[in-house]
C-alpha atoms as a PDB file:
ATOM      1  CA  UNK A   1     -59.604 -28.220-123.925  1.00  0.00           C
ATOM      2  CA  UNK A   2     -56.306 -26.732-125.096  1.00  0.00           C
ATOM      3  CA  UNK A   3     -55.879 -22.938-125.023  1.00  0.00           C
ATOM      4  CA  UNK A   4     -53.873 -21.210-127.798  1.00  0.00           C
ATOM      5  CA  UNK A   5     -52.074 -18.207-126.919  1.00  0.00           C
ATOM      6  CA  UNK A   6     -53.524 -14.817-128.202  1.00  0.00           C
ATOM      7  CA  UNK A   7     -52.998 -14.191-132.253  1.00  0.00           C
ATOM      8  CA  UNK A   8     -51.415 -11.699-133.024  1.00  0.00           C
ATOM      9  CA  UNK A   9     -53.507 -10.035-136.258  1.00  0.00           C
ATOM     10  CA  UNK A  10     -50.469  -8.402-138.281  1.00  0.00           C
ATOM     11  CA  UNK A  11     -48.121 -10.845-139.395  1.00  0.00           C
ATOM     12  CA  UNK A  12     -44.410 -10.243-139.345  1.00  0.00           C
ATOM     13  CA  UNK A  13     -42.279  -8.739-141.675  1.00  0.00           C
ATOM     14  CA  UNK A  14     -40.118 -11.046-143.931  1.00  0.00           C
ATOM     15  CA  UNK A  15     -37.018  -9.477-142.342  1.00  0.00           C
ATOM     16  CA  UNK A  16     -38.111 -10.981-138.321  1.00  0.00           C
ATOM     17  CA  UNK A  17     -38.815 -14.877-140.176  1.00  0.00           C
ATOM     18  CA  UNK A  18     -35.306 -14.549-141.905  1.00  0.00           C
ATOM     19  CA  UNK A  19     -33.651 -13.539-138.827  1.00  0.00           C
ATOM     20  CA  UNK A  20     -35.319 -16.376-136.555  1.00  0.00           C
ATOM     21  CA  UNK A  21     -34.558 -19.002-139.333  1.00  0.00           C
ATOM     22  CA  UNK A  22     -31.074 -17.383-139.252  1.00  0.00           C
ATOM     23  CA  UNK A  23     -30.196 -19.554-136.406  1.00  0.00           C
ATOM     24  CA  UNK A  24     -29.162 -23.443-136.571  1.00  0.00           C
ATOM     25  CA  UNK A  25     -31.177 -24.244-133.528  1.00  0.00           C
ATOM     26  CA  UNK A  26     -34.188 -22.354-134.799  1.00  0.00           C
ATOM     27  CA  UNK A  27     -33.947 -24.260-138.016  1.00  0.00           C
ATOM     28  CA  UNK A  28     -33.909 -27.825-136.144  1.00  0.00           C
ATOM     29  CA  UNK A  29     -36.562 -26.610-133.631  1.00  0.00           C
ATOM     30  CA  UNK A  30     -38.696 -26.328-136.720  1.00  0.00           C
ATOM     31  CA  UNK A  31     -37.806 -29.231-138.622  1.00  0.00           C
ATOM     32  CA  UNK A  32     -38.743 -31.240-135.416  1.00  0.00           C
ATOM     33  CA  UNK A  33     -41.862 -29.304-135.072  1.00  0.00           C
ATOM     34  CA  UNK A  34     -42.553 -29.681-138.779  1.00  0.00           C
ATOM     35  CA  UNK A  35     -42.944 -34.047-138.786  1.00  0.00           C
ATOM     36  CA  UNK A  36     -45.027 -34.485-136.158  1.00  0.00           C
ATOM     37  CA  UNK A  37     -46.835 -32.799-133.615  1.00  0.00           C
ATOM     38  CA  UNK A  38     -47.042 -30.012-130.546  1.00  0.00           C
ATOM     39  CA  UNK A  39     -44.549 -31.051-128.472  1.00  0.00           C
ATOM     40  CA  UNK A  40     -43.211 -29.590-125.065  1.00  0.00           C
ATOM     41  CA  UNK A  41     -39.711 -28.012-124.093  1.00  0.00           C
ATOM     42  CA  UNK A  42     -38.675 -31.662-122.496  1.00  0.00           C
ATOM     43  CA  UNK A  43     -39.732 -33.138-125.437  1.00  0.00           C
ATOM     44  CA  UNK A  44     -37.849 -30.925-127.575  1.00  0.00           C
ATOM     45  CA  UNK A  45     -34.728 -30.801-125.359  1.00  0.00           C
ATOM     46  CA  UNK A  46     -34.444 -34.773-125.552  1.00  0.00           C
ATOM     47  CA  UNK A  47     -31.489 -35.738-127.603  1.00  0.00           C
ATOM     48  CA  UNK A  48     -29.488 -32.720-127.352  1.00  0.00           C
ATOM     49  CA  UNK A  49     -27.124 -31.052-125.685  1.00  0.00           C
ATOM     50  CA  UNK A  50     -29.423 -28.001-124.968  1.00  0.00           C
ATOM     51  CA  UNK A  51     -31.128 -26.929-122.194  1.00  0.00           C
ATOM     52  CA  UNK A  52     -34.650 -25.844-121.127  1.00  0.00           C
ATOM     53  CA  UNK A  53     -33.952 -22.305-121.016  1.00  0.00           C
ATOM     54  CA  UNK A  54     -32.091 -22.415-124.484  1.00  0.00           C
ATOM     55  CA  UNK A  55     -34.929 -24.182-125.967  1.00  0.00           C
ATOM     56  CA  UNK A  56     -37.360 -21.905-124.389  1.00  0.00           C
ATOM     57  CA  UNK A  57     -35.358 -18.737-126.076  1.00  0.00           C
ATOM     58  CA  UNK A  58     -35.178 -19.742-128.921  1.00  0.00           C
ATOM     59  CA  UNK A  59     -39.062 -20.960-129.223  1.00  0.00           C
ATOM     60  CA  UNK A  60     -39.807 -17.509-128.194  1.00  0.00           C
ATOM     61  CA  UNK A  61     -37.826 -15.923-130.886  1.00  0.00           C
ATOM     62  CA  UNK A  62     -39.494 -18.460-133.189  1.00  0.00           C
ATOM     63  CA  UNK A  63     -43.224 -17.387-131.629  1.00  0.00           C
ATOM     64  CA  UNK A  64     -42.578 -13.749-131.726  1.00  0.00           C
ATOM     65  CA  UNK A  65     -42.210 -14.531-135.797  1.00  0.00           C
ATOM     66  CA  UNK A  66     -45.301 -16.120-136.350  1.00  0.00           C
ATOM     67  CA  UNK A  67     -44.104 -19.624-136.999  1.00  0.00           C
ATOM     68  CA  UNK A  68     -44.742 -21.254-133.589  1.00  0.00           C
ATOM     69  CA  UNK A  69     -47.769 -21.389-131.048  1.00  0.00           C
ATOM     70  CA  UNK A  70     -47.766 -22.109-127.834  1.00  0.00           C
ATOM     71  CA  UNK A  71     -50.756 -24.619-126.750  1.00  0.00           C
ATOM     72  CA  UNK A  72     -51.498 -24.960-123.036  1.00  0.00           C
ATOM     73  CA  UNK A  73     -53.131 -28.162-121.801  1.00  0.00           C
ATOM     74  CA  UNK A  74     -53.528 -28.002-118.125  1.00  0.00           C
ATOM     75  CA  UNK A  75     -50.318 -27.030-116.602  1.00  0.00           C
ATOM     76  CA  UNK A  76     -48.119 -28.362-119.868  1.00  0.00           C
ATOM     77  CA  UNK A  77     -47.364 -25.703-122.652  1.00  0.00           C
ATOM     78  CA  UNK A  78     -46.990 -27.595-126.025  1.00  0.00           C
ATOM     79  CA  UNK A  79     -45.489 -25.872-129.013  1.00  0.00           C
ATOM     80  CA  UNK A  80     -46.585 -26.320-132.882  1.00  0.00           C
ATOM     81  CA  UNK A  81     -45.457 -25.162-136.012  1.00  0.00           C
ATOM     82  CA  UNK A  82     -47.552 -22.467-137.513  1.00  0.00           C
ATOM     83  CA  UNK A  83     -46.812 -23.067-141.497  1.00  0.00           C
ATOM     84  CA  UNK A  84     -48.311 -19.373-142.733  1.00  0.00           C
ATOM     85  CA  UNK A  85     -45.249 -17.287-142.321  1.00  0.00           C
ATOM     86  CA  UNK A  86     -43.216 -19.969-144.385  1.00  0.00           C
ATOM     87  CA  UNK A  87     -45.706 -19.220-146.725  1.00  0.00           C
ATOM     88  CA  UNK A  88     -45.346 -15.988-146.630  1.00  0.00           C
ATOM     89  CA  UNK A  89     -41.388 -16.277-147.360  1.00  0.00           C
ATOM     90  CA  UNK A  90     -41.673 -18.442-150.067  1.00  0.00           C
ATOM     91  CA  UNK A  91     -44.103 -15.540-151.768  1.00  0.00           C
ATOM     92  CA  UNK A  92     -42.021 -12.912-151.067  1.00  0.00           C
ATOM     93  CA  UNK A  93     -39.122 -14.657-152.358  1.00  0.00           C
ATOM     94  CA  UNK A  94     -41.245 -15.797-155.397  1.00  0.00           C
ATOM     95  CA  UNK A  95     -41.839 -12.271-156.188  1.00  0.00           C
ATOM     96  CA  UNK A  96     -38.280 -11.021-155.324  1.00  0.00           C
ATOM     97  CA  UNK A  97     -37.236 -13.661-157.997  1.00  0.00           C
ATOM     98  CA  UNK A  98     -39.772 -12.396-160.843  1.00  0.00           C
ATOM     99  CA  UNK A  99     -38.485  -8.682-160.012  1.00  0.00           C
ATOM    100  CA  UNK A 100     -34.936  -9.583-160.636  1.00  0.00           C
ATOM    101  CA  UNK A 101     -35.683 -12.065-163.887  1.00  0.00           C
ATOM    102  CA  UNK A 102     -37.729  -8.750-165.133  1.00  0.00           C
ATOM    103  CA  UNK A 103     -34.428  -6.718-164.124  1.00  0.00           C
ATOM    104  CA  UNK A 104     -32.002  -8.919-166.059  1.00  0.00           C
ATOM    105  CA  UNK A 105     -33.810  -9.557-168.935  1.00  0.00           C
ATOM    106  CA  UNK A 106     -34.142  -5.509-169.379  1.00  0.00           C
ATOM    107  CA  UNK A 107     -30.563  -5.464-168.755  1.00  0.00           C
ATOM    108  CA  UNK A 108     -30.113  -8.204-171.619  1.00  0.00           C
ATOM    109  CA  UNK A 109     -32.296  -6.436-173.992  1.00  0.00           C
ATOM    110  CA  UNK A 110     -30.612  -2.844-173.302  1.00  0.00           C
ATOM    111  CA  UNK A 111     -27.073  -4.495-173.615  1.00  0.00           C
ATOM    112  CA  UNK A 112     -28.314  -6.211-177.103  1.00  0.00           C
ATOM    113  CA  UNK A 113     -29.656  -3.381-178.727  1.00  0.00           C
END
């Protein structure tokens, strides 16, 4: 039976998803993990011009904000996407976006008065 690394129980701040999505590779990495499922560094190394290590840096960066797992079957470690800090983002941004429609239709009214 697959073992999942240990959760962590406090999700990351916005701030640490932005900055791992901040990187092309990070972005592919999870695209790729987002179509399909776990797959392993040699997996994920096929077709580019990256290699182990890279890929293995920049899953941990991706790990360390919430939006990939490590799954260990056996001796193979399998990564998956873990969709809940996207989520997350795409509240946060939701609300950022109501804050500032709030802001600039105060503006509008203040300026129209």
């Amino acid at each position: 039976m697959p073992r999942t690394r240990k959760l962590r129980l406090r999700r990351p701040a916005p701030a640490v998803v932005f900055a791992a999505l901040g990187d092309e590779t990070r972005l592919a990495l999870v695209a790729r993990l987002a179509a399909g499922e776990a797959q392993s560094i040699t997996e994920l190394t096929r077709n580019t011009r990256l290699t182990r290590q890279a890929i293995t840096k920049h899953l941990r960066v991706l790990e360390r904000a919430g939006m990939v797992r490590c799954v260990r079957a056996g001796r193979e470690s399998r990564f998956e996407l873990d969709p809940h800090p996207l989520s997350e983002i795409e509240e946060y941004v939701q609300r950022v976006s109501r804050e500032w429609d709030a802001a600039l239709a105060r503006l509008k009214a203040f300026i129209e008065e």
